[in-house]
PDB file of N, CA and C in Angstrom:
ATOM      1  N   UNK A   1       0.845  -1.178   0.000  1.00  0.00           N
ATOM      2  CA  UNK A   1       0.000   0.000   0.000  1.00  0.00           C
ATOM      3  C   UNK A   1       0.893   1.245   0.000  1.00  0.00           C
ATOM      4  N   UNK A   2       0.257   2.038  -0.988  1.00  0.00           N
ATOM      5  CA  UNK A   2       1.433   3.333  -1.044  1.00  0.00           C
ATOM      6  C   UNK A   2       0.761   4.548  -0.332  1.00  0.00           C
ATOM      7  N   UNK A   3       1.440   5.369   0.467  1.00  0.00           N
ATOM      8  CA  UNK A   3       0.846   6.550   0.969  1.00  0.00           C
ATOM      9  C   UNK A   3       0.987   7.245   0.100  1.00  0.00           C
ATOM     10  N   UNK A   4      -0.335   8.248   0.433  1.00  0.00           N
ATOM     11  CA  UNK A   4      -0.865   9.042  -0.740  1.00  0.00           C
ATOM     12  C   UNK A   4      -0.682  11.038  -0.036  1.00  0.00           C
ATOM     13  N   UNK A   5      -0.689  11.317  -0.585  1.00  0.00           N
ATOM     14  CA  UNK A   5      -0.925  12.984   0.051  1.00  0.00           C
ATOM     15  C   UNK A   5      -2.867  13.217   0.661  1.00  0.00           C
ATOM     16  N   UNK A   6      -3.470  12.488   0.333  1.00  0.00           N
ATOM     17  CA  UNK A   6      -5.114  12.490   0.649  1.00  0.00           C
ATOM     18  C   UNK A   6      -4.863  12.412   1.998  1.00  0.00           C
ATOM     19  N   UNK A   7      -4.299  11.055   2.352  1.00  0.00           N
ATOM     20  CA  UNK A   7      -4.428  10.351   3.552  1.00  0.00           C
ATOM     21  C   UNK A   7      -4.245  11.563   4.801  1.00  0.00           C
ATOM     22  N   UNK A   8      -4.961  11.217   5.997  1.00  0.00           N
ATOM     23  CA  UNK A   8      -4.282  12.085   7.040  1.00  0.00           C
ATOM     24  C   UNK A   8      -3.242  11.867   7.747  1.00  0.00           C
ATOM     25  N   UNK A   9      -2.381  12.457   8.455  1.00  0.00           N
ATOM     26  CA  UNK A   9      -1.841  11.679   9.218  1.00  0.00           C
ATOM     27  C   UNK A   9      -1.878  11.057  10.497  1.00  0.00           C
ATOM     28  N   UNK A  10      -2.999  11.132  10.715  1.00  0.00           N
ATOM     29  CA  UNK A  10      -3.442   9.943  11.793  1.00  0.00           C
ATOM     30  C   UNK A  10      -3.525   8.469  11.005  1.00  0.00           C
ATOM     31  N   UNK A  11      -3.856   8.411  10.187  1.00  0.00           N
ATOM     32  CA  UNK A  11      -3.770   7.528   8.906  1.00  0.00           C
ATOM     33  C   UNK A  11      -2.632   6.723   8.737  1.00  0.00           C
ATOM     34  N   UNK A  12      -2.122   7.430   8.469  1.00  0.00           N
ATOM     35  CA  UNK A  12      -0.454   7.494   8.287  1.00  0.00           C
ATOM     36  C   UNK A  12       0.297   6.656   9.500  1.00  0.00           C
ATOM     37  N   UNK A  13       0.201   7.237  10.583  1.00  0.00           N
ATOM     38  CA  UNK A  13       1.050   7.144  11.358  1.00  0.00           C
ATOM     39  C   UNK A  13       0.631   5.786  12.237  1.00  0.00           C
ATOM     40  N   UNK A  14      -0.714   5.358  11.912  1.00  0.00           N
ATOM     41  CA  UNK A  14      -1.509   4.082  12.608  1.00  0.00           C
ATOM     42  C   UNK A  14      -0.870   2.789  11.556  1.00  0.00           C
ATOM     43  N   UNK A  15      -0.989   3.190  10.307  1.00  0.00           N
ATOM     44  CA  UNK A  15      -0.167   2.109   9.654  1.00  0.00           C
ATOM     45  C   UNK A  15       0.822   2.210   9.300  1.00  0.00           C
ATOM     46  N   UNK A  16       1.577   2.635   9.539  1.00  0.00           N
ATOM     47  CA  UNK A  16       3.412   2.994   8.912  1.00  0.00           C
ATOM     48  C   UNK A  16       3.783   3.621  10.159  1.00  0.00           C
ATOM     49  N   UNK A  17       4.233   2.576  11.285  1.00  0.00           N
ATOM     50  CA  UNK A  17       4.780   3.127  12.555  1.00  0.00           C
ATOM     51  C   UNK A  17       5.741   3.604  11.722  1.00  0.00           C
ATOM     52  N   UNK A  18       6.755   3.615  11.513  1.00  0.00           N
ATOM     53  CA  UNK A  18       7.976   3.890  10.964  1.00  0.00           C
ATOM     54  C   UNK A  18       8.283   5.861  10.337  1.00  0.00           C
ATOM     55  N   UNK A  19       6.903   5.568   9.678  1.00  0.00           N
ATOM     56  CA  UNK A  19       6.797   7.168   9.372  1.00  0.00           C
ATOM     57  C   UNK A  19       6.829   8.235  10.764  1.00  0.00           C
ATOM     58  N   UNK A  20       6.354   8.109  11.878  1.00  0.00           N
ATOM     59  CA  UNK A  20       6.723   8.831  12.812  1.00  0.00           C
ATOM     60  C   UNK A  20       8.426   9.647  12.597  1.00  0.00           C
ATOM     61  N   UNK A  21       9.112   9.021  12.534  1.00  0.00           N
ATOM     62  CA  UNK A  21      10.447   9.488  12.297  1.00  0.00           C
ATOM     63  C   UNK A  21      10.726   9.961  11.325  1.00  0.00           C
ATOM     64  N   UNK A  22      10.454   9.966  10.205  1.00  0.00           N
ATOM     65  CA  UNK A  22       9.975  10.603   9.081  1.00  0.00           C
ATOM     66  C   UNK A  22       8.998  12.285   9.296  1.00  0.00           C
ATOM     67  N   UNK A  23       8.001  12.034   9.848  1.00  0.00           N
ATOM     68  CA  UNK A  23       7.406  13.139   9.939  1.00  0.00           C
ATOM     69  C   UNK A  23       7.992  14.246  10.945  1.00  0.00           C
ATOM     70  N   UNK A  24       8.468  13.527  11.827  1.00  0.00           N
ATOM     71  CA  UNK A  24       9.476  14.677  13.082  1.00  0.00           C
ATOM     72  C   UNK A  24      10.812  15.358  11.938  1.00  0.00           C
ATOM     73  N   UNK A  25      11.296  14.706  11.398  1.00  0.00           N
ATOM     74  CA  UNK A  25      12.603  14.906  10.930  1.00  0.00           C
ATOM     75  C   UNK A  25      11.813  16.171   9.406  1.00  0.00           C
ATOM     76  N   UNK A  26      10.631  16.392   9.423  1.00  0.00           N
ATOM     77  CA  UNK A  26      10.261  17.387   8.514  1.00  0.00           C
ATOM     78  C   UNK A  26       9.178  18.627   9.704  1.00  0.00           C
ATOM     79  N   UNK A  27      10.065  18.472  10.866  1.00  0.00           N
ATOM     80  CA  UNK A  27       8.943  19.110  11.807  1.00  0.00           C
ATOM     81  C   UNK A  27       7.901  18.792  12.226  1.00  0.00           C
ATOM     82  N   UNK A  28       7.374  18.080  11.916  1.00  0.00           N
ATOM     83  CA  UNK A  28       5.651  18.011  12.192  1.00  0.00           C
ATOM     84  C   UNK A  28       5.813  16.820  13.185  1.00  0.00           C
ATOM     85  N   UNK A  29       5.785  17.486  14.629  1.00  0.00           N
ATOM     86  CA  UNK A  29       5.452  17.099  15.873  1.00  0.00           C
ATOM     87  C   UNK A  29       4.138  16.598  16.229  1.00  0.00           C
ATOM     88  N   UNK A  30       3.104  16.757  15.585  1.00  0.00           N
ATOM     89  CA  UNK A  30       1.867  17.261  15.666  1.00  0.00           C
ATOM     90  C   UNK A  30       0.826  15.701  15.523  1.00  0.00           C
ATOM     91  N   UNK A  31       2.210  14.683  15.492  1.00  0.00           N
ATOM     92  CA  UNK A  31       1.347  13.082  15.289  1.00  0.00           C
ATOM     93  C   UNK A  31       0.380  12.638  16.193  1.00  0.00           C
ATOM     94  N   UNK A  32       0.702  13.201  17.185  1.00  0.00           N
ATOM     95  CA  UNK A  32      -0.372  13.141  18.264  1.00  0.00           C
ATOM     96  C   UNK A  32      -1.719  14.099  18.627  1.00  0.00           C
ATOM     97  N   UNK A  33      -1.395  14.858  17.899  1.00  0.00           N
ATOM     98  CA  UNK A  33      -2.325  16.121  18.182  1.00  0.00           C
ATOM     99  C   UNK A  33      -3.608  15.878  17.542  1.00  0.00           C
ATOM    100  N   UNK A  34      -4.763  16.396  17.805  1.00  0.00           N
ATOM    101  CA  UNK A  34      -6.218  16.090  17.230  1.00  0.00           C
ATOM    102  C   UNK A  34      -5.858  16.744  15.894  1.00  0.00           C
ATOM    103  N   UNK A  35      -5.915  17.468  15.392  1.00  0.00           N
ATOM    104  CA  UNK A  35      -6.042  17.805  14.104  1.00  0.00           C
ATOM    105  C   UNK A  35      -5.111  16.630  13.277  1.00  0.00           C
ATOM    106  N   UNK A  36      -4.178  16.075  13.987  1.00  0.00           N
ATOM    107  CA  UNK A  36      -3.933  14.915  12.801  1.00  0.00           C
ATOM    108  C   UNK A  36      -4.823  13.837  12.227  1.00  0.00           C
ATOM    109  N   UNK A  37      -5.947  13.727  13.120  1.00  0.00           N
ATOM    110  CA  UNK A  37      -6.775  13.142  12.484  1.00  0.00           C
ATOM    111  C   UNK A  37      -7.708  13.290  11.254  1.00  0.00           C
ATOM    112  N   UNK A  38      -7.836  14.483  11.175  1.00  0.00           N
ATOM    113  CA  UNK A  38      -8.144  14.839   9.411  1.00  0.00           C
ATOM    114  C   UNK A  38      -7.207  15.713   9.026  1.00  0.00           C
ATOM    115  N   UNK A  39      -6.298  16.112   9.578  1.00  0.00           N
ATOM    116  CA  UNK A  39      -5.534  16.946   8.819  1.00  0.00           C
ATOM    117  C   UNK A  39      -4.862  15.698   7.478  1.00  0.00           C
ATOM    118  N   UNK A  40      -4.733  16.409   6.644  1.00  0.00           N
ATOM    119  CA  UNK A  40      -4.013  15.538   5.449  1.00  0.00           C
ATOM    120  C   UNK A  40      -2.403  15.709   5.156  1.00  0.00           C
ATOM    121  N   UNK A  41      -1.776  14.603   4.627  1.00  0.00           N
ATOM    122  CA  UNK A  41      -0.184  14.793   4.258  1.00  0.00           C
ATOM    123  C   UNK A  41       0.154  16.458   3.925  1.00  0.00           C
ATOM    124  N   UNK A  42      -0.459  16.529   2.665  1.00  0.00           N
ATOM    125  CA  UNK A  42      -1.238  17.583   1.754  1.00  0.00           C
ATOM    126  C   UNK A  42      -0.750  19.101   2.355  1.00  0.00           C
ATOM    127  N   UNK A  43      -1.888  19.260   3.446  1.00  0.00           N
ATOM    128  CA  UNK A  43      -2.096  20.091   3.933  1.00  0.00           C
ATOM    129  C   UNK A  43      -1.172  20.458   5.115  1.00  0.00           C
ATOM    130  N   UNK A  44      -0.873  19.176   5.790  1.00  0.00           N
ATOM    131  CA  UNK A  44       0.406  19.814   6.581  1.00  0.00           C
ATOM    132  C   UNK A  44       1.676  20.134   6.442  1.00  0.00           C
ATOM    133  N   UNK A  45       2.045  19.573   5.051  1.00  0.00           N
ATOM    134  CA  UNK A  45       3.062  20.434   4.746  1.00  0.00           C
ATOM    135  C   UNK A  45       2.565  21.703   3.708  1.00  0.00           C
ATOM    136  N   UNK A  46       1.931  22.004   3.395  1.00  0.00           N
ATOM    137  CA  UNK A  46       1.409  23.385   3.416  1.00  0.00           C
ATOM    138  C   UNK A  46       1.560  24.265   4.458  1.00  0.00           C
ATOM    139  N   UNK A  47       1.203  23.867   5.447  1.00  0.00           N
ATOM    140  CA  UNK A  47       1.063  24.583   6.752  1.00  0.00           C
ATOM    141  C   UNK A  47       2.716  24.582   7.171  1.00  0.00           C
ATOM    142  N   UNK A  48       3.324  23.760   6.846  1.00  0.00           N
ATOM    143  CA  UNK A  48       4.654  23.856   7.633  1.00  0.00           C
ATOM    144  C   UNK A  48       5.444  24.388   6.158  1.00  0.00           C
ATOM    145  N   UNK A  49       5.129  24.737   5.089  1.00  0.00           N
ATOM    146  CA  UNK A  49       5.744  25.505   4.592  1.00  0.00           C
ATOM    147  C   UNK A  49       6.862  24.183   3.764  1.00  0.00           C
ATOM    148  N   UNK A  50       6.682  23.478   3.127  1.00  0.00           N
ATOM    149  CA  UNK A  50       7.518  22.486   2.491  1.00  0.00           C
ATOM    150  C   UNK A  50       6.505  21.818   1.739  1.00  0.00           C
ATOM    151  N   UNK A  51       7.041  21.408  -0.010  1.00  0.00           N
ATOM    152  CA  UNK A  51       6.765  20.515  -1.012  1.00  0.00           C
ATOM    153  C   UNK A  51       6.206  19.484  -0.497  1.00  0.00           C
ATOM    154  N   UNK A  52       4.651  18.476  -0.437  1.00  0.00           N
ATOM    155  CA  UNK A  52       4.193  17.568   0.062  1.00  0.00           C
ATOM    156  C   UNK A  52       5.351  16.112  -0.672  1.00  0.00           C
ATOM    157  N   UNK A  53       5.350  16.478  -2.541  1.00  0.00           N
ATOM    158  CA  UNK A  53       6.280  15.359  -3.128  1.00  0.00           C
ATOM    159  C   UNK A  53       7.579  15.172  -1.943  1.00  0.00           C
ATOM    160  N   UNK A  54       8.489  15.967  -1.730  1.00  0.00           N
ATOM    161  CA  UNK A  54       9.692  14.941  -1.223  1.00  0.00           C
ATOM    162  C   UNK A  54       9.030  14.630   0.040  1.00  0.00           C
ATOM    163  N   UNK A  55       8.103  14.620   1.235  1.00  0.00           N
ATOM    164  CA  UNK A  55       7.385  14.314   1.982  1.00  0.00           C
ATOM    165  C   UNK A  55       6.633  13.048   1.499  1.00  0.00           C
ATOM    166  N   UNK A  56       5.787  12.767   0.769  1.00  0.00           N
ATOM    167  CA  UNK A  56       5.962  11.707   0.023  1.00  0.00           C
ATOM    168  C   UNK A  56       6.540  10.687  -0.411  1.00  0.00           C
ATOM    169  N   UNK A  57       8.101  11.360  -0.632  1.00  0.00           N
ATOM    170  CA  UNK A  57       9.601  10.318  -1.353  1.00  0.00           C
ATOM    171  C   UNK A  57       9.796   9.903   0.155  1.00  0.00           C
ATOM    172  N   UNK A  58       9.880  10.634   0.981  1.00  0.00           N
ATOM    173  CA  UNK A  58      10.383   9.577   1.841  1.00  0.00           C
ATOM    174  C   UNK A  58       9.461   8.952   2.645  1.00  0.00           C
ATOM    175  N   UNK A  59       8.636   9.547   2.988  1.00  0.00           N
ATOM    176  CA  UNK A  59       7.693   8.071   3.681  1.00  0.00           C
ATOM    177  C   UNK A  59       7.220   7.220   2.795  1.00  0.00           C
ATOM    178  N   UNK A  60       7.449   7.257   1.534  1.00  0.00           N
ATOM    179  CA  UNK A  60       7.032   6.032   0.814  1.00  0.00           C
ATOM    180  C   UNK A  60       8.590   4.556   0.886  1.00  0.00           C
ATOM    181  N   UNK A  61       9.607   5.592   1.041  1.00  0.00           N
ATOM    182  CA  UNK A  61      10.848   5.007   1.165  1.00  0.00           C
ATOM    183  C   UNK A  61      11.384   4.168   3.005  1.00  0.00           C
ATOM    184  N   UNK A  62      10.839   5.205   3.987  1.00  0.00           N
ATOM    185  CA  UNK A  62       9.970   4.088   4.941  1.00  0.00           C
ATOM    186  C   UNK A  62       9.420   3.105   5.442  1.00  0.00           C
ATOM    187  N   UNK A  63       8.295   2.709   4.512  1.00  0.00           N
ATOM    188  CA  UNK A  63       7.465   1.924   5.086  1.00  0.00           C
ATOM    189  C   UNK A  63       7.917   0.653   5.056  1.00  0.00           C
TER     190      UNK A  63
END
């Protein structure tokens, strides 16, 4: 299964333990926080100001 930019990262982070370390190492602390539950790949790196693609390259390189 490939992660997608749709997905949230509550999503994310329930099936690809691994991505946790991945997502810290691009800032986003926030795996625990309620808005990760619909917040999307997408959108949080929007919000944190970085390209969702290499966010993408590597948690697909991850899992």
């Amino acid at each position: 299964m490939e992660i997608t930019k749709e997905m949230t990262i509550g999503d994310v982070v329930r099936n690809f333990p691994k991505s946790v370390e991945v997502l810290f190492s691009f800032g986003m602390h926030c795996v625990g926080c309620p808005s990760s539950q619909s917040e999307t790949l997408e959108e949080a790196a929007y919000v944190h100001g970085f390209e969702v693609e290499e966010l993408m390259t590597k948690l697909n390189e991850c899992k």
